[in-house]
PDB file of N, CA and C in Angstrom:
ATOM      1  N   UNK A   1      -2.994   1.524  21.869  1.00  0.00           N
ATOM      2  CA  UNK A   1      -2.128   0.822  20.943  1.00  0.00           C
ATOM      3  C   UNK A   1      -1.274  -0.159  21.738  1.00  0.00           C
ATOM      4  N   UNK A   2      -1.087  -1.402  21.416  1.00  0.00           N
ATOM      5  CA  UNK A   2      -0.452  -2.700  22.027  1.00  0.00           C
ATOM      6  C   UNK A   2       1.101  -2.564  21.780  1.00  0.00           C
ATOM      7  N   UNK A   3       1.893  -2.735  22.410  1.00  0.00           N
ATOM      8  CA  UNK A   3       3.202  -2.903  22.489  1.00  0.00           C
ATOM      9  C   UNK A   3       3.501  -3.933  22.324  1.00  0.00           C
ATOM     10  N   UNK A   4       4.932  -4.495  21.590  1.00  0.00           N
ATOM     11  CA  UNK A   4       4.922  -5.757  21.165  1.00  0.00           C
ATOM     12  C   UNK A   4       6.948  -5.937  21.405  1.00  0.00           C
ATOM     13  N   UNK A   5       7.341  -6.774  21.429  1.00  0.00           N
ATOM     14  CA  UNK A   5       8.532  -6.859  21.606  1.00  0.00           C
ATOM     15  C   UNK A   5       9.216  -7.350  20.420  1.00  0.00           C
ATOM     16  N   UNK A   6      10.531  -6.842  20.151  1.00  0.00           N
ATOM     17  CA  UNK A   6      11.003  -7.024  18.770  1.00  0.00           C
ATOM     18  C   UNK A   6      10.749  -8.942  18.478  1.00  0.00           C
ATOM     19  N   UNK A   7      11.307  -9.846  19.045  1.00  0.00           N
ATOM     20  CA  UNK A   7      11.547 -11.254  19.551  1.00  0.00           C
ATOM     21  C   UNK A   7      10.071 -11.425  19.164  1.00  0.00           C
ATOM     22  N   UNK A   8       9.089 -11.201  19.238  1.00  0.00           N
ATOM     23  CA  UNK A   8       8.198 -11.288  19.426  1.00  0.00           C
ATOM     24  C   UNK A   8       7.271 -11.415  17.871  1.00  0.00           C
ATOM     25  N   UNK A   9       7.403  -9.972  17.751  1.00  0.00           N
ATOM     26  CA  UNK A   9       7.369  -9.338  16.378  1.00  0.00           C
ATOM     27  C   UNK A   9       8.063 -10.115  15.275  1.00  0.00           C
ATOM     28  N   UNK A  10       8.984 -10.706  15.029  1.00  0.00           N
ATOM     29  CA  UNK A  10       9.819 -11.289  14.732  1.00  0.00           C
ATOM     30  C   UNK A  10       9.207 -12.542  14.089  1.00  0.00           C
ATOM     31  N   UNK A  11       8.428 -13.929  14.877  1.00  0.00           N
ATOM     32  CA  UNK A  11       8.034 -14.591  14.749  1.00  0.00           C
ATOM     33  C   UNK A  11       6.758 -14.508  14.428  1.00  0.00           C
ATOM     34  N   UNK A  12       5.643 -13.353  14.492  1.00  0.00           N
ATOM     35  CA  UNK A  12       4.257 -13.389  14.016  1.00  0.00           C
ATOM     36  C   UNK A  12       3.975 -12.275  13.342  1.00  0.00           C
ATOM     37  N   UNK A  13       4.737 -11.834  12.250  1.00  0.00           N
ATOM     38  CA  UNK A  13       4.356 -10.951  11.860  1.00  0.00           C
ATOM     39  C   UNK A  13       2.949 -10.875  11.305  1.00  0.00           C
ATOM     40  N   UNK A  14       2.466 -11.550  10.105  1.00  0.00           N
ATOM     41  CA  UNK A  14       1.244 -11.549  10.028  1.00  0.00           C
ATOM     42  C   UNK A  14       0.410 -11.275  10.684  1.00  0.00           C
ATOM     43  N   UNK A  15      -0.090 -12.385  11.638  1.00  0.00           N
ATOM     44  CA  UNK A  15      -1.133 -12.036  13.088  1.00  0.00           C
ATOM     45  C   UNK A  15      -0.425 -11.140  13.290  1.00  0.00           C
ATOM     46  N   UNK A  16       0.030 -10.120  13.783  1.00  0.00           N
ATOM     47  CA  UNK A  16       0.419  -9.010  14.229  1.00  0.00           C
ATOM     48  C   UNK A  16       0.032  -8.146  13.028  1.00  0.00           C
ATOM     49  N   UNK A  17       0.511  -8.064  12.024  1.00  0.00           N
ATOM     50  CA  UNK A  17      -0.430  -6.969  10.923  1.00  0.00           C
ATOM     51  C   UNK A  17      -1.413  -7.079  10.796  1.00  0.00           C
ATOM     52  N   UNK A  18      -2.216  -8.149  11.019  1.00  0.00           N
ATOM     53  CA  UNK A  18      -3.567  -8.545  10.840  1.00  0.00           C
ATOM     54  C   UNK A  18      -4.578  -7.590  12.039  1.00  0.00           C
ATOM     55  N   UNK A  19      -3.729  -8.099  13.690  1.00  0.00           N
ATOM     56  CA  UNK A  19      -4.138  -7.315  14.725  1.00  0.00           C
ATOM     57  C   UNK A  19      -4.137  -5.819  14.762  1.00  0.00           C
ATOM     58  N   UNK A  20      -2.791  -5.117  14.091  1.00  0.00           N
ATOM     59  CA  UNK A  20      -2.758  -3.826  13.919  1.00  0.00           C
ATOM     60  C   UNK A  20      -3.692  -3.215  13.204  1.00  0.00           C
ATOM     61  N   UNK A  21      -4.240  -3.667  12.118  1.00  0.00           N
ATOM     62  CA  UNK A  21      -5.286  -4.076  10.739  1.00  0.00           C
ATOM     63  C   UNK A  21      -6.531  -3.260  11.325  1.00  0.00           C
ATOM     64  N   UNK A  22      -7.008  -4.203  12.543  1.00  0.00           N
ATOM     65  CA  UNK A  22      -7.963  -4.376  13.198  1.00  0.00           C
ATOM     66  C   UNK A  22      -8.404  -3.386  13.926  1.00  0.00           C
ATOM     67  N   UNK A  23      -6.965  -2.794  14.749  1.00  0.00           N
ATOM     68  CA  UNK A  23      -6.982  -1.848  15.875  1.00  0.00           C
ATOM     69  C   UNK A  23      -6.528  -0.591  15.571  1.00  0.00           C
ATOM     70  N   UNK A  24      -5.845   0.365  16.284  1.00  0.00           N
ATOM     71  CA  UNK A  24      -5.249   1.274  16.372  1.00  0.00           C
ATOM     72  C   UNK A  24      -3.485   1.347  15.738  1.00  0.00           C
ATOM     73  N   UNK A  25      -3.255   0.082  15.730  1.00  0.00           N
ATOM     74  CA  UNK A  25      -2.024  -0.105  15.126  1.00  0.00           C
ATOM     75  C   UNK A  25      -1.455  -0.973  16.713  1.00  0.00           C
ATOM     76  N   UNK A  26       0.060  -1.162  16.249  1.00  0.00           N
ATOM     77  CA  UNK A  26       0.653  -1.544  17.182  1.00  0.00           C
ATOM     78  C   UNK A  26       2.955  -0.480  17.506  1.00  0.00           C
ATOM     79  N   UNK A  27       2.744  -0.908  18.206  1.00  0.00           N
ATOM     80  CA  UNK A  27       3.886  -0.085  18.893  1.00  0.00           C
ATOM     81  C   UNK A  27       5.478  -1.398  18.869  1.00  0.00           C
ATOM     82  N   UNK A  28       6.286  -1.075  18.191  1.00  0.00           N
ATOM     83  CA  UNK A  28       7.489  -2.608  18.469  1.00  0.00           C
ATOM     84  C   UNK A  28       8.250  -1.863  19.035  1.00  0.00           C
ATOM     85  N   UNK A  29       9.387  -2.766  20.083  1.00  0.00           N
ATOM     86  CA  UNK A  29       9.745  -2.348  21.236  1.00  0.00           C
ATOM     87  C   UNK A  29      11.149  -3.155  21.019  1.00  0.00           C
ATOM     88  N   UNK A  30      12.012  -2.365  21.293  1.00  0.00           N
ATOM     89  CA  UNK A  30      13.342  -3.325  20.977  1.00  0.00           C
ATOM     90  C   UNK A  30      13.947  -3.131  22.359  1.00  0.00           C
ATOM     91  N   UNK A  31      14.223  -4.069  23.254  1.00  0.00           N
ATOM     92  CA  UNK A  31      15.071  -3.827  25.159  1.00  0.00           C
ATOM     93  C   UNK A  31      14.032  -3.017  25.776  1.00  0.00           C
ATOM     94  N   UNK A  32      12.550  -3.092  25.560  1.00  0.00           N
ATOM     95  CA  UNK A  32      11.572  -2.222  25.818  1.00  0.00           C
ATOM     96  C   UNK A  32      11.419  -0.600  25.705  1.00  0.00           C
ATOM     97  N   UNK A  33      11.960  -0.186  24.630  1.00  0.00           N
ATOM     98  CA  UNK A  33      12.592   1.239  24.356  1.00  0.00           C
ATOM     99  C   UNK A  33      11.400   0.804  22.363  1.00  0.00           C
ATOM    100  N   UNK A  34      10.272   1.868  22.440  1.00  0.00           N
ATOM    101  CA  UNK A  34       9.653   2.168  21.225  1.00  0.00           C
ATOM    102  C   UNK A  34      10.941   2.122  20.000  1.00  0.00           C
ATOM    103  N   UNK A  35      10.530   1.679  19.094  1.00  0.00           N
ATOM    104  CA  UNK A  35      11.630   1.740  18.007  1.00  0.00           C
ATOM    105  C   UNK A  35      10.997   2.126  16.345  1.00  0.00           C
ATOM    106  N   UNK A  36       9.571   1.506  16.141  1.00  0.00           N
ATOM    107  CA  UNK A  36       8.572   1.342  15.368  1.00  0.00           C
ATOM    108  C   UNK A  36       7.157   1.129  15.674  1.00  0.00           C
ATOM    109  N   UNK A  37       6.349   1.506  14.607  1.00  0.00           N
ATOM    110  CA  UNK A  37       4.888   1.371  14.401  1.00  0.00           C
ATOM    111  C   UNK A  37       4.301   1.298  13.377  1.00  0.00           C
ATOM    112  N   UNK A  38       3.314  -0.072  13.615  1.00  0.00           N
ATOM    113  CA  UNK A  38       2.360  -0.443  12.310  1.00  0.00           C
ATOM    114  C   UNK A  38       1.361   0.140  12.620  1.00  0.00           C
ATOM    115  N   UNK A  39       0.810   0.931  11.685  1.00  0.00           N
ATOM    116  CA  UNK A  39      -0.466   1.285  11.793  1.00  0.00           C
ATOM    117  C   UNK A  39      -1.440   1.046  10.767  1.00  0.00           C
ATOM    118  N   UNK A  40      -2.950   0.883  10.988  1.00  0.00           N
ATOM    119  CA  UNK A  40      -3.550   0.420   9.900  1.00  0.00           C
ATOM    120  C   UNK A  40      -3.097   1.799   8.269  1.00  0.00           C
ATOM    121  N   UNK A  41      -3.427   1.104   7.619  1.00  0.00           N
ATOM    122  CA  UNK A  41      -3.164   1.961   5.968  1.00  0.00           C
ATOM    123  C   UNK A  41      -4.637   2.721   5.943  1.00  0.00           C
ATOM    124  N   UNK A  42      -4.955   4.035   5.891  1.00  0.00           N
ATOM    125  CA  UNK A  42      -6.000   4.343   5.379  1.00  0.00           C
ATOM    126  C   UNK A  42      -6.212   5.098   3.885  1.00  0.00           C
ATOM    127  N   UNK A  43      -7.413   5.072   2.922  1.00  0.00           N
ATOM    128  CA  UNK A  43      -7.225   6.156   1.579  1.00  0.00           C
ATOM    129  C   UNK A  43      -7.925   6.961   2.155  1.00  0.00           C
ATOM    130  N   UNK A  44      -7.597   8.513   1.516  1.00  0.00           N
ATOM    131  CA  UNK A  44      -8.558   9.278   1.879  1.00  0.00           C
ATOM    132  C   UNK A  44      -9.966   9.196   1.374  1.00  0.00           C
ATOM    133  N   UNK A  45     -10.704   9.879   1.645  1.00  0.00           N
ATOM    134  CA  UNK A  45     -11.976   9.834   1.094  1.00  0.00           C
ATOM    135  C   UNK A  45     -12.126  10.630  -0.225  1.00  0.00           C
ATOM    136  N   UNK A  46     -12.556  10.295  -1.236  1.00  0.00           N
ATOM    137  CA  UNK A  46     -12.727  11.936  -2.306  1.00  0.00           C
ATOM    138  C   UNK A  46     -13.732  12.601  -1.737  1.00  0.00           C
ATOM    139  N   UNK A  47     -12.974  13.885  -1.707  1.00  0.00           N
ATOM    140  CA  UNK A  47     -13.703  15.209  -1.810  1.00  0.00           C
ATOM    141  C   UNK A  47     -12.757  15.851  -0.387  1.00  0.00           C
ATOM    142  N   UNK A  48     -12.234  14.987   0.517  1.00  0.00           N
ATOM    143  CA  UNK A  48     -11.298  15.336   1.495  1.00  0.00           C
ATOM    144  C   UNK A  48     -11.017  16.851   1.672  1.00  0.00           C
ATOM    145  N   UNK A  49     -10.407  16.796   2.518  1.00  0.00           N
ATOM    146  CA  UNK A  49      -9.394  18.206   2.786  1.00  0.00           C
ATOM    147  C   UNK A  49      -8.417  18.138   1.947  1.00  0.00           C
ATOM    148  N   UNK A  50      -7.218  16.868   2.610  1.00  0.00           N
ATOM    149  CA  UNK A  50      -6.402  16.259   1.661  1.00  0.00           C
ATOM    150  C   UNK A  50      -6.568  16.169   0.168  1.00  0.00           C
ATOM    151  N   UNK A  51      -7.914  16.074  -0.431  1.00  0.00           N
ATOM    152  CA  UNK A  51      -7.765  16.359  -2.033  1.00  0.00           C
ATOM    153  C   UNK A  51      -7.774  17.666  -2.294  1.00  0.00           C
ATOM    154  N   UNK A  52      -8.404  18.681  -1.594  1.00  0.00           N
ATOM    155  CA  UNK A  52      -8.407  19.728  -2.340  1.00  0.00           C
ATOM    156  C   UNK A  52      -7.313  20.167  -2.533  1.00  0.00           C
ATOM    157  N   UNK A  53      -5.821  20.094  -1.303  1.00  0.00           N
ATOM    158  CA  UNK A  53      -4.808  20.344  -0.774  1.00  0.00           C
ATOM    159  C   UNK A  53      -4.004  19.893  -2.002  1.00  0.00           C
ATOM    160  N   UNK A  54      -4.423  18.426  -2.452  1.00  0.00           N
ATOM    161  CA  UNK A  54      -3.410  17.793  -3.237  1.00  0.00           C
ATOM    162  C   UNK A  54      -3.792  18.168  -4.590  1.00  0.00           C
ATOM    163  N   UNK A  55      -5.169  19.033  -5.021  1.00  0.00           N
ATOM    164  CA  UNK A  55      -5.720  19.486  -6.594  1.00  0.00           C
ATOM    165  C   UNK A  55      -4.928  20.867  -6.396  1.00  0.00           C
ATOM    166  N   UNK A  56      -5.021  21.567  -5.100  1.00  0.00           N
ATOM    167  CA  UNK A  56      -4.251  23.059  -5.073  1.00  0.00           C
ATOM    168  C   UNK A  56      -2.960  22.899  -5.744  1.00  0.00           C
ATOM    169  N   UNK A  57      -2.068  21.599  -5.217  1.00  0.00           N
ATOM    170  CA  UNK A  57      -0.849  22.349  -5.422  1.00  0.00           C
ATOM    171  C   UNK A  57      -0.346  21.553  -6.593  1.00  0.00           C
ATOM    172  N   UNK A  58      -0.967  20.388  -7.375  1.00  0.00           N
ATOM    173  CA  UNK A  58      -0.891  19.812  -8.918  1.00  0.00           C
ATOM    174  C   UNK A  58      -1.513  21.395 -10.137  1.00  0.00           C
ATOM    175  N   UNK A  59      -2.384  21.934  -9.480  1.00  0.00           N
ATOM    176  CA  UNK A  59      -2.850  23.451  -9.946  1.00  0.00           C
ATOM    177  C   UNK A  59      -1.367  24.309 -10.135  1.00  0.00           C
ATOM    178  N   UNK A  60      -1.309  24.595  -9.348  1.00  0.00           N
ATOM    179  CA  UNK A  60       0.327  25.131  -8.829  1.00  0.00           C
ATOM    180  C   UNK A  60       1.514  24.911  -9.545  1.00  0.00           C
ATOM    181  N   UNK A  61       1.848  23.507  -9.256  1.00  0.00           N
ATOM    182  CA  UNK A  61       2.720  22.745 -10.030  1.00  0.00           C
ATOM    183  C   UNK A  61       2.424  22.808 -11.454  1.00  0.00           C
ATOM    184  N   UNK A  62       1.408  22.785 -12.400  1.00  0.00           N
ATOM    185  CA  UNK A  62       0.969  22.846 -13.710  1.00  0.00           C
ATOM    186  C   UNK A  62       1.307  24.480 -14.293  1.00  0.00           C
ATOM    187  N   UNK A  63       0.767  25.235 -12.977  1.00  0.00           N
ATOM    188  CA  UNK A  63       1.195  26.718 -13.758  1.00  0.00           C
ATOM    189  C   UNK A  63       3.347  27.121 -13.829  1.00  0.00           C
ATOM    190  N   UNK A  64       3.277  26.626 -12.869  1.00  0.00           N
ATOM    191  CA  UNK A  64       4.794  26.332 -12.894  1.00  0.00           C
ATOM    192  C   UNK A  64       5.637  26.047 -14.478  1.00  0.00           C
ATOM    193  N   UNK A  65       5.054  24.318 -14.583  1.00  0.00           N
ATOM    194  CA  UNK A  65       5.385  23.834 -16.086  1.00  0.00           C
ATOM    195  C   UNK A  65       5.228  25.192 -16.875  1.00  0.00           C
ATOM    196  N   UNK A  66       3.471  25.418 -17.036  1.00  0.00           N
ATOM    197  CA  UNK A  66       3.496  25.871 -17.915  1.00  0.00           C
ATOM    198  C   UNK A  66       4.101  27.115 -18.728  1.00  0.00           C
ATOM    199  N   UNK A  67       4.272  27.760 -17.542  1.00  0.00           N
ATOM    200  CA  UNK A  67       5.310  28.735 -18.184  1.00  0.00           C
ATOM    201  C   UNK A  67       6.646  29.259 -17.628  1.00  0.00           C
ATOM    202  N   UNK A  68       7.251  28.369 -17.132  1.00  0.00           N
ATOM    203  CA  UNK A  68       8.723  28.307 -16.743  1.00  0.00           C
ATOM    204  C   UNK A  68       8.983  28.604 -15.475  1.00  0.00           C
ATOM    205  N   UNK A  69      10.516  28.415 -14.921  1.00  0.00           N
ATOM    206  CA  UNK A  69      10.076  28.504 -14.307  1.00  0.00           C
ATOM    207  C   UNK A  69      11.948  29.500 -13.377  1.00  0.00           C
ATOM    208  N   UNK A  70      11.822  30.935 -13.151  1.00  0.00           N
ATOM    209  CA  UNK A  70      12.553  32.041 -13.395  1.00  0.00           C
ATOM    210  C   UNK A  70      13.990  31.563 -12.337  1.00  0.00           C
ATOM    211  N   UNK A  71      15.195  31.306 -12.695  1.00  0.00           N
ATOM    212  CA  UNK A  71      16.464  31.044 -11.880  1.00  0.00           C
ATOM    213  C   UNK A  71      17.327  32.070 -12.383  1.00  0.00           C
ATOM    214  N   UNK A  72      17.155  33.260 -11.711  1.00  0.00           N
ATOM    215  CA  UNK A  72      18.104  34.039 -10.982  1.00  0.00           C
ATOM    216  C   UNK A  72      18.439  35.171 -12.429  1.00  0.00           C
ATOM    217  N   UNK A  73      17.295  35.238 -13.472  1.00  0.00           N
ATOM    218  CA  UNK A  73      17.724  36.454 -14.955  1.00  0.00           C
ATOM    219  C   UNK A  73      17.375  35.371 -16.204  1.00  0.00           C
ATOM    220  N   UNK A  74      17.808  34.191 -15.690  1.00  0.00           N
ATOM    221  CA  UNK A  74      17.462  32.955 -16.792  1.00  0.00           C
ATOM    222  C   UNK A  74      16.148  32.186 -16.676  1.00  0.00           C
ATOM    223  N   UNK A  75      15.253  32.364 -17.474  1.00  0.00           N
ATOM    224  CA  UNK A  75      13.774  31.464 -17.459  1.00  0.00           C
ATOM    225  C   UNK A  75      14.030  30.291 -18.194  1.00  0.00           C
ATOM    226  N   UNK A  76      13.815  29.229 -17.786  1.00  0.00           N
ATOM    227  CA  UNK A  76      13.917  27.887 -18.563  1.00  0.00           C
ATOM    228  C   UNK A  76      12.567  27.692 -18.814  1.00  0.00           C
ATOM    229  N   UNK A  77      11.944  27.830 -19.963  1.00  0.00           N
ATOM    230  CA  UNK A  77      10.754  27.716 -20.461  1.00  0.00           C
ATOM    231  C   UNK A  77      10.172  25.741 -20.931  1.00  0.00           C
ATOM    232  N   UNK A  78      11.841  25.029 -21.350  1.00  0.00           N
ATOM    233  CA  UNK A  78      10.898  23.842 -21.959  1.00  0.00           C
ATOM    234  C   UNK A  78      11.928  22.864 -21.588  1.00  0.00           C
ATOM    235  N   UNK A  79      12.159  21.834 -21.076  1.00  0.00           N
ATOM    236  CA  UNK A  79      13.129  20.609 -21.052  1.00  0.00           C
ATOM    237  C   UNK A  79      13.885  20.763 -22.013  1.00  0.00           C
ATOM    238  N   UNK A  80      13.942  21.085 -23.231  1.00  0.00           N
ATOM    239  CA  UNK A  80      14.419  21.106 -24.687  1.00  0.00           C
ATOM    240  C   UNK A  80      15.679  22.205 -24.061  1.00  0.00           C
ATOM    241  N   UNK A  81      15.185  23.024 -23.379  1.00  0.00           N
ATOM    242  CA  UNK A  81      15.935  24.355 -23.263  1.00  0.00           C
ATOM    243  C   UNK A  81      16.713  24.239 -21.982  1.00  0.00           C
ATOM    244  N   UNK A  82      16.299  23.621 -21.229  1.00  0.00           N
ATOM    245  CA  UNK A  82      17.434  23.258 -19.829  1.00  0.00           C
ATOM    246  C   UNK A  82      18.503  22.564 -20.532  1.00  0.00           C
ATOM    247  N   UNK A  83      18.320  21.169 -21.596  1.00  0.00           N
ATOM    248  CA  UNK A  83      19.436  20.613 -21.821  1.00  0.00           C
ATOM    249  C   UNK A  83      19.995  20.976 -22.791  1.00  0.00           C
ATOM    250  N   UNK A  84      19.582  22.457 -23.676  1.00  0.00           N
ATOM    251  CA  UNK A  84      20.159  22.561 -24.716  1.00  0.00           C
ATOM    252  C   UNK A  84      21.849  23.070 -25.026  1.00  0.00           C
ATOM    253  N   UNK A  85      22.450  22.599 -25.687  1.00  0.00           N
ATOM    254  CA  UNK A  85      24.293  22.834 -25.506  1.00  0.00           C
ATOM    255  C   UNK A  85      24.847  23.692 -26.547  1.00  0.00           C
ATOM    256  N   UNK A  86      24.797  24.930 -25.862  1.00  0.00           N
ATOM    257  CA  UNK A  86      25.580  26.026 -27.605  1.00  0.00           C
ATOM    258  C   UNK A  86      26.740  25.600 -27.781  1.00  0.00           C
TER     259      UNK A  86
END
């Protein structure tokens, strides 16, 4: 990964995202001391690790909703019922 100097960075950003784009990313350097890093953006792939990880815990999260969810003797079963005011 290329090191780049803030001054530097500064004036080309583009070509410089473009280069990071390309490569491994790049490293910005402020008084030569690391400060930041561009790195290329990747999506995962479907069928990933990362998806199953992210279907587990929307799974999770759904059983949650669905049937409340228990604070301390009090179950709040519906939005209706968290904000409701006797």
């Amino acid at each position: 990964m290329r090191q780049v100097q803030l001054r530097e960075e500064d004036k080309q950003l583009a070509a410089l995202i473009a280069e990071a784009e390309a490569a491994e990313g790049l490293t910005i350097l402020r008084a030569g001391k690391p400060v930041a890093k561009i790195i290329p953006f990747t999506v995962p792939e479907a069928g990933s690790a990362l998806d199953a990880e992210r279907e587990a815990a929307r799974t999770e999260l759904r059983r949650i909703m669905d049937h409340g969810y228990e604070l301390g003797g009090y179950r709040i079963a519906s939005r209706d019922e968290l904000y409701d005011r006797d």
